[in-house]
N, C-alpha and C. Protein backbone atom coordinates (compact mmCIF):
# COMPACT_ATOMS: atom_id res chain seq x y z
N UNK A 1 0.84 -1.17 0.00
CA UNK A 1 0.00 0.00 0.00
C UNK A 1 0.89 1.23 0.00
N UNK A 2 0.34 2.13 -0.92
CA UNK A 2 1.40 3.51 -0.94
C UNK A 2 0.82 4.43 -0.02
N UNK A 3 1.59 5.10 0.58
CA UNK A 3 1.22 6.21 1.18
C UNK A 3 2.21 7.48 1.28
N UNK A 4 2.82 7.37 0.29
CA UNK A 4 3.74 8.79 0.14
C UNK A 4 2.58 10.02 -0.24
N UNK A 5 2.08 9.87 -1.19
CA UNK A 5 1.06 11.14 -1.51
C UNK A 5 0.12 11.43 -0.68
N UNK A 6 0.00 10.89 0.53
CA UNK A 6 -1.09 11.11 1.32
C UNK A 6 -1.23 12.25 1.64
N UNK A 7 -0.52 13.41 1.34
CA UNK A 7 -0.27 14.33 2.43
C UNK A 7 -1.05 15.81 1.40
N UNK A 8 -0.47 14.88 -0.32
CA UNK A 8 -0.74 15.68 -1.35
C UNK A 8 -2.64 15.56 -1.77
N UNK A 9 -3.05 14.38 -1.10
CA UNK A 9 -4.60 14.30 -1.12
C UNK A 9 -5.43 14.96 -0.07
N UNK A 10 -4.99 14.96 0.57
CA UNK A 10 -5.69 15.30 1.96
C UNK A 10 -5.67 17.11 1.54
N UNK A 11 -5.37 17.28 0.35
CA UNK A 11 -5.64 19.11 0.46
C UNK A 11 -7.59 19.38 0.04
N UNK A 12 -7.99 18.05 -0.83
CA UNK A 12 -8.98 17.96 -1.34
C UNK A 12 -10.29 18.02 0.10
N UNK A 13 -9.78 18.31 1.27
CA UNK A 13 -10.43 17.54 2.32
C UNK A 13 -10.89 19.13 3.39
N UNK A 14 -10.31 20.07 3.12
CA UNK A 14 -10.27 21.28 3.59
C UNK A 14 -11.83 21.70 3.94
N UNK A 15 -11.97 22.85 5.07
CA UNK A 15 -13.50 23.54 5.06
C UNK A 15 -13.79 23.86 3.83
N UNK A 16 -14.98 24.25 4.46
CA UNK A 16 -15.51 25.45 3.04
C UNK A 16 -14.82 26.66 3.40
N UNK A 17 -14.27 27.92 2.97
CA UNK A 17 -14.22 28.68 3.57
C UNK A 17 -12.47 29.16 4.23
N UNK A 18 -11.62 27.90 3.91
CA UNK A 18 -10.79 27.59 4.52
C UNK A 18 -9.57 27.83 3.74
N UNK A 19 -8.51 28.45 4.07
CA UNK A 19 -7.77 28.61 3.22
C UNK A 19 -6.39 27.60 3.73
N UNK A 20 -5.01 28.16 2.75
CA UNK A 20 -3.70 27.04 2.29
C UNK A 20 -3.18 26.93 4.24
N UNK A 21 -3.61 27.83 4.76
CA UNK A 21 -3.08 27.87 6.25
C UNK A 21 -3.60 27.06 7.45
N UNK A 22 -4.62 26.60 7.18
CA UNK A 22 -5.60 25.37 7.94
C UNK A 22 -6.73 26.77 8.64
N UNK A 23 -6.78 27.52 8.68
CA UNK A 23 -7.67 28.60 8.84
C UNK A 23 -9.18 28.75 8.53
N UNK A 24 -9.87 28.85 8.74
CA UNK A 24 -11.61 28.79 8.47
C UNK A 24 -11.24 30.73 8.30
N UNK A 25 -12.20 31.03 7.47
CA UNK A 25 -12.62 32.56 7.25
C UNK A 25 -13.92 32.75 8.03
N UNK A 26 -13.84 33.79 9.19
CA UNK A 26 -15.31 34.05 9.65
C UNK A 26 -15.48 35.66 9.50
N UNK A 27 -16.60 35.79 10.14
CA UNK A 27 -16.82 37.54 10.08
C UNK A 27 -15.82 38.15 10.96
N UNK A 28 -15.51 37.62 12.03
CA UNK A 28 -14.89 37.88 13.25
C UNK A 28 -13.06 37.62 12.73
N UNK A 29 -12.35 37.12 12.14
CA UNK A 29 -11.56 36.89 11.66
C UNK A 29 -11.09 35.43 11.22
N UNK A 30 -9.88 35.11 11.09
CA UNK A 30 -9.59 33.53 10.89
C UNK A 30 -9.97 32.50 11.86
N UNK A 31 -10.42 31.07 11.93
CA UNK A 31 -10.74 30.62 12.88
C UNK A 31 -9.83 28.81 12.68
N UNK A 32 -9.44 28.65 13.70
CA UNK A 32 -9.01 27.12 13.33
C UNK A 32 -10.13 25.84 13.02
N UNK A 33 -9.50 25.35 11.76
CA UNK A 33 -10.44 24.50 11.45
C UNK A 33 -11.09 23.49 12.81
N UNK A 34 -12.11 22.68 12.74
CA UNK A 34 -12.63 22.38 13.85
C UNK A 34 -13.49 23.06 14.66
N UNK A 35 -12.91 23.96 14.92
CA UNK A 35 -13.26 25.08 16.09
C UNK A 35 -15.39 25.38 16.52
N UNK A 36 -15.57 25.37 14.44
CA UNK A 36 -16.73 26.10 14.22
C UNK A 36 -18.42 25.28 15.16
N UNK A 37 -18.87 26.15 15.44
CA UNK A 37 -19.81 25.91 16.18
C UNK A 37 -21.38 26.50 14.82
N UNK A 38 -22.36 25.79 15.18
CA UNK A 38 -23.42 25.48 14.36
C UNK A 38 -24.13 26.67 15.19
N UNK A 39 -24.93 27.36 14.07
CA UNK A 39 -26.09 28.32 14.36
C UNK A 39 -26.70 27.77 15.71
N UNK A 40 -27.38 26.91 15.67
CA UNK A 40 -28.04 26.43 16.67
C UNK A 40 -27.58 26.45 18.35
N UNK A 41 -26.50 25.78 18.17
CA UNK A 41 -25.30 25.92 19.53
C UNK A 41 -25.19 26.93 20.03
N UNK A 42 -24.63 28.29 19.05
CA UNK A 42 -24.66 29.26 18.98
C UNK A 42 -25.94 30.29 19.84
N UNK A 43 -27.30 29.49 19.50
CA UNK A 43 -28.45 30.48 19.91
C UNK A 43 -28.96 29.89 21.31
N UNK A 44 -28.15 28.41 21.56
CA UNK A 44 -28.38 27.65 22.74
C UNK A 44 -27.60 28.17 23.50
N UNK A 45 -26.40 28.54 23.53
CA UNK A 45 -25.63 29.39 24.82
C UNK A 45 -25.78 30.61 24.97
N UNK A 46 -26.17 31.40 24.03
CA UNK A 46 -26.48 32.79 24.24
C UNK A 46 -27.69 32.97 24.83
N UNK A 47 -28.53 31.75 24.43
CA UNK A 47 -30.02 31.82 25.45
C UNK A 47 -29.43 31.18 26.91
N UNK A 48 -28.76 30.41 27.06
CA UNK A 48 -28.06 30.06 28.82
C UNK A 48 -27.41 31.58 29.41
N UNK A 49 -26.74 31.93 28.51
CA UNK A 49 -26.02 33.25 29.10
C UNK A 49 -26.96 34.21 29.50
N UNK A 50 -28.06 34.38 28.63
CA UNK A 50 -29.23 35.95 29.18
C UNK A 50 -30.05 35.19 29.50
N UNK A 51 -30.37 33.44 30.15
CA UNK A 51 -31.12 33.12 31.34
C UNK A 51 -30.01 33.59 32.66
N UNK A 52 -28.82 33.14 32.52
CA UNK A 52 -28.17 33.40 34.03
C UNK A 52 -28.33 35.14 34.21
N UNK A 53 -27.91 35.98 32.61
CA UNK A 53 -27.98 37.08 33.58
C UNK A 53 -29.44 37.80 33.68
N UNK A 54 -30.46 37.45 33.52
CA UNK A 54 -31.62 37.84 33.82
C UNK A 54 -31.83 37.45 35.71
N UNK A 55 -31.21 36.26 35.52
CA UNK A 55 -31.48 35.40 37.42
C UNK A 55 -30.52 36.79 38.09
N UNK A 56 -29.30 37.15 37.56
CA UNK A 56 -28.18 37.80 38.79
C UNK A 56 -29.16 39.18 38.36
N UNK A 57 -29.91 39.85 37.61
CA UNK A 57 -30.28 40.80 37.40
C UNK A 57 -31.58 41.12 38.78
N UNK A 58 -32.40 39.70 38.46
CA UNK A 58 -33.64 39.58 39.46
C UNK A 58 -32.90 39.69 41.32
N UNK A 59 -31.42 39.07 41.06
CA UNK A 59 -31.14 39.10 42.79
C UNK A 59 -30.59 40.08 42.83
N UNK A 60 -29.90 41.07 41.97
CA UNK A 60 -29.52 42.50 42.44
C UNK A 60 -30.92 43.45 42.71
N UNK A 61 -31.86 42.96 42.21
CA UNK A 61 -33.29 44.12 41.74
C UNK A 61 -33.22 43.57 43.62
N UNK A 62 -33.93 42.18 43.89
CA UNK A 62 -34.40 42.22 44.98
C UNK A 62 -33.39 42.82 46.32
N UNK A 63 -31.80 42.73 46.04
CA UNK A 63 -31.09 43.04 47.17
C UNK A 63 -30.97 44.43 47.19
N UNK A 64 -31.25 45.14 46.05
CA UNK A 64 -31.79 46.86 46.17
C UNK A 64 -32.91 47.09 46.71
N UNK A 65 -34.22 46.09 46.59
CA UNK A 65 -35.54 46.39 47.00
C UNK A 65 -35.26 46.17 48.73
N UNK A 66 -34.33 45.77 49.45
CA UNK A 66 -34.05 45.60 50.84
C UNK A 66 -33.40 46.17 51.29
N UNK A 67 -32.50 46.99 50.19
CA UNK A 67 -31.85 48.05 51.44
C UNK A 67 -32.62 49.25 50.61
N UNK A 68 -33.33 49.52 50.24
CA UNK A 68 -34.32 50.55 49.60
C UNK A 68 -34.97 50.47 51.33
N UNK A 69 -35.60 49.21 51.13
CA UNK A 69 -37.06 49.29 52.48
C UNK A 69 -35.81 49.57 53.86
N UNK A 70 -34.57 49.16 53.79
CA UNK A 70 -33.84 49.26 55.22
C UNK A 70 -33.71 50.76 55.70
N UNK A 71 -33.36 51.38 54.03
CA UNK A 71 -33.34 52.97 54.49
C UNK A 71 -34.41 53.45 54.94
N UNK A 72 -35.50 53.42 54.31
CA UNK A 72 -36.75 53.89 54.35
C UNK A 72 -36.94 53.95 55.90
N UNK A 73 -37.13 53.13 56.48
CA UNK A 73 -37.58 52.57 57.89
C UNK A 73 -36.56 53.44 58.65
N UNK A 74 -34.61 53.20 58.44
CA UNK A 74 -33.96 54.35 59.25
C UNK A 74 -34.21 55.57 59.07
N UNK A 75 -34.52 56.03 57.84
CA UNK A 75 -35.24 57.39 58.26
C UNK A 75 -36.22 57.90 58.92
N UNK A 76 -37.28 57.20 58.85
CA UNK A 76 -38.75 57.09 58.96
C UNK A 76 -37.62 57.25 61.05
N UNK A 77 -37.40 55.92 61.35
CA UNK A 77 -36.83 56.55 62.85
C UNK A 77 -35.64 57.54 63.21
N UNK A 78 -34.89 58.01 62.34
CA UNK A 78 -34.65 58.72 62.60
C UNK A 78 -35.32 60.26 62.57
N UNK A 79 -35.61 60.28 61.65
CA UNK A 79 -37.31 61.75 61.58
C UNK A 79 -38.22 61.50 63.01
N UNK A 80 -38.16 60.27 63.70
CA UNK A 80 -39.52 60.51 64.73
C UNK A 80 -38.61 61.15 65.79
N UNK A 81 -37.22 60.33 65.99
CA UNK A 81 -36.24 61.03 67.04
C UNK A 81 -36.00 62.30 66.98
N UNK A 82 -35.77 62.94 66.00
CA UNK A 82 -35.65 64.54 65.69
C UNK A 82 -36.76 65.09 66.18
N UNK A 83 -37.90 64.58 65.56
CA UNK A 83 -38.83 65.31 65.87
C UNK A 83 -39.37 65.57 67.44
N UNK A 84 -38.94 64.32 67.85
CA UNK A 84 -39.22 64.35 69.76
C UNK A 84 -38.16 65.08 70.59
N UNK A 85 -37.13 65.76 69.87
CA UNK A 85 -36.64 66.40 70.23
C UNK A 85 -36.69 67.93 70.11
N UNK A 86 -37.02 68.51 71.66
CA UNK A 86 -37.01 70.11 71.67
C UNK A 86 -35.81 71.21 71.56
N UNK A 87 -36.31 72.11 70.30
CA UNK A 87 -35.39 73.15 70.49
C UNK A 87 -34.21 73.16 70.98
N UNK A 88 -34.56 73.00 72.52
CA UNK A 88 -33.97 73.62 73.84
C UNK A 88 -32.61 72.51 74.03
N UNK A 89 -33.37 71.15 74.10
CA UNK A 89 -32.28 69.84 74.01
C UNK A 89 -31.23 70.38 72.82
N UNK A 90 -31.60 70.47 71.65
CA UNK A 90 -30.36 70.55 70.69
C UNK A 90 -29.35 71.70 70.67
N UNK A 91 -29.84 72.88 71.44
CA UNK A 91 -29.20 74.13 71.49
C UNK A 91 -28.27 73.80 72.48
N UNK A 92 -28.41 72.94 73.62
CA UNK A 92 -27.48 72.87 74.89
C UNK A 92 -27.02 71.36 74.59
N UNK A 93 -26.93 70.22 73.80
CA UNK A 93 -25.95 69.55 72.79
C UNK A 93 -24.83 70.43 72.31
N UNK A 94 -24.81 71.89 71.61
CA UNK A 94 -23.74 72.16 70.81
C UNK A 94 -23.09 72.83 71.95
């Protein structure tokens, strides 16, 4: 069995797309053959990626909605303390 030319057949075997360098052509630039990922794959991780960041989006919304209500409430007591306080108390503080 010969196998000296093997090397000279195997050019017939290339991507589509692919040039003398083992290189794939994409929009994004050259890509190594193999590499390429299918439309589909493609719309399956980008939908995993904006499910996770929709989830970290929903736990920042809610960990703002708790220190939103934490302030609220320290003001709310701090305004009643001020307010129970006379004139007279804060003038003889300074």
């Amino acid at each position: 069995m010969r196998t000296e030319n093997w090397q000279g057949n195997t050019r017939g075997l290339r991507l589509v797309g692919e040039d003398e360098s083992g290189s794939a052509s994409s929009p994004y630039g050259p890509m190594r053959a193999g590499l390429t990922t299918s439309h589909r794959t493609q719309l399956l991780v980008l939908s995993e990626l904006l499910n996770s960041l929709e989830r970290e989006v929903e736990i920042l919304h809610s960990k703002y909605c708790e220190a939103y209500v934490i302030l609220i409430d320290v003001m709310e007591r701090l305004a009643r303390l001020t307010s129970s306080l006379s004139p007279t108390d804060i003038i003889k503080e300074k």
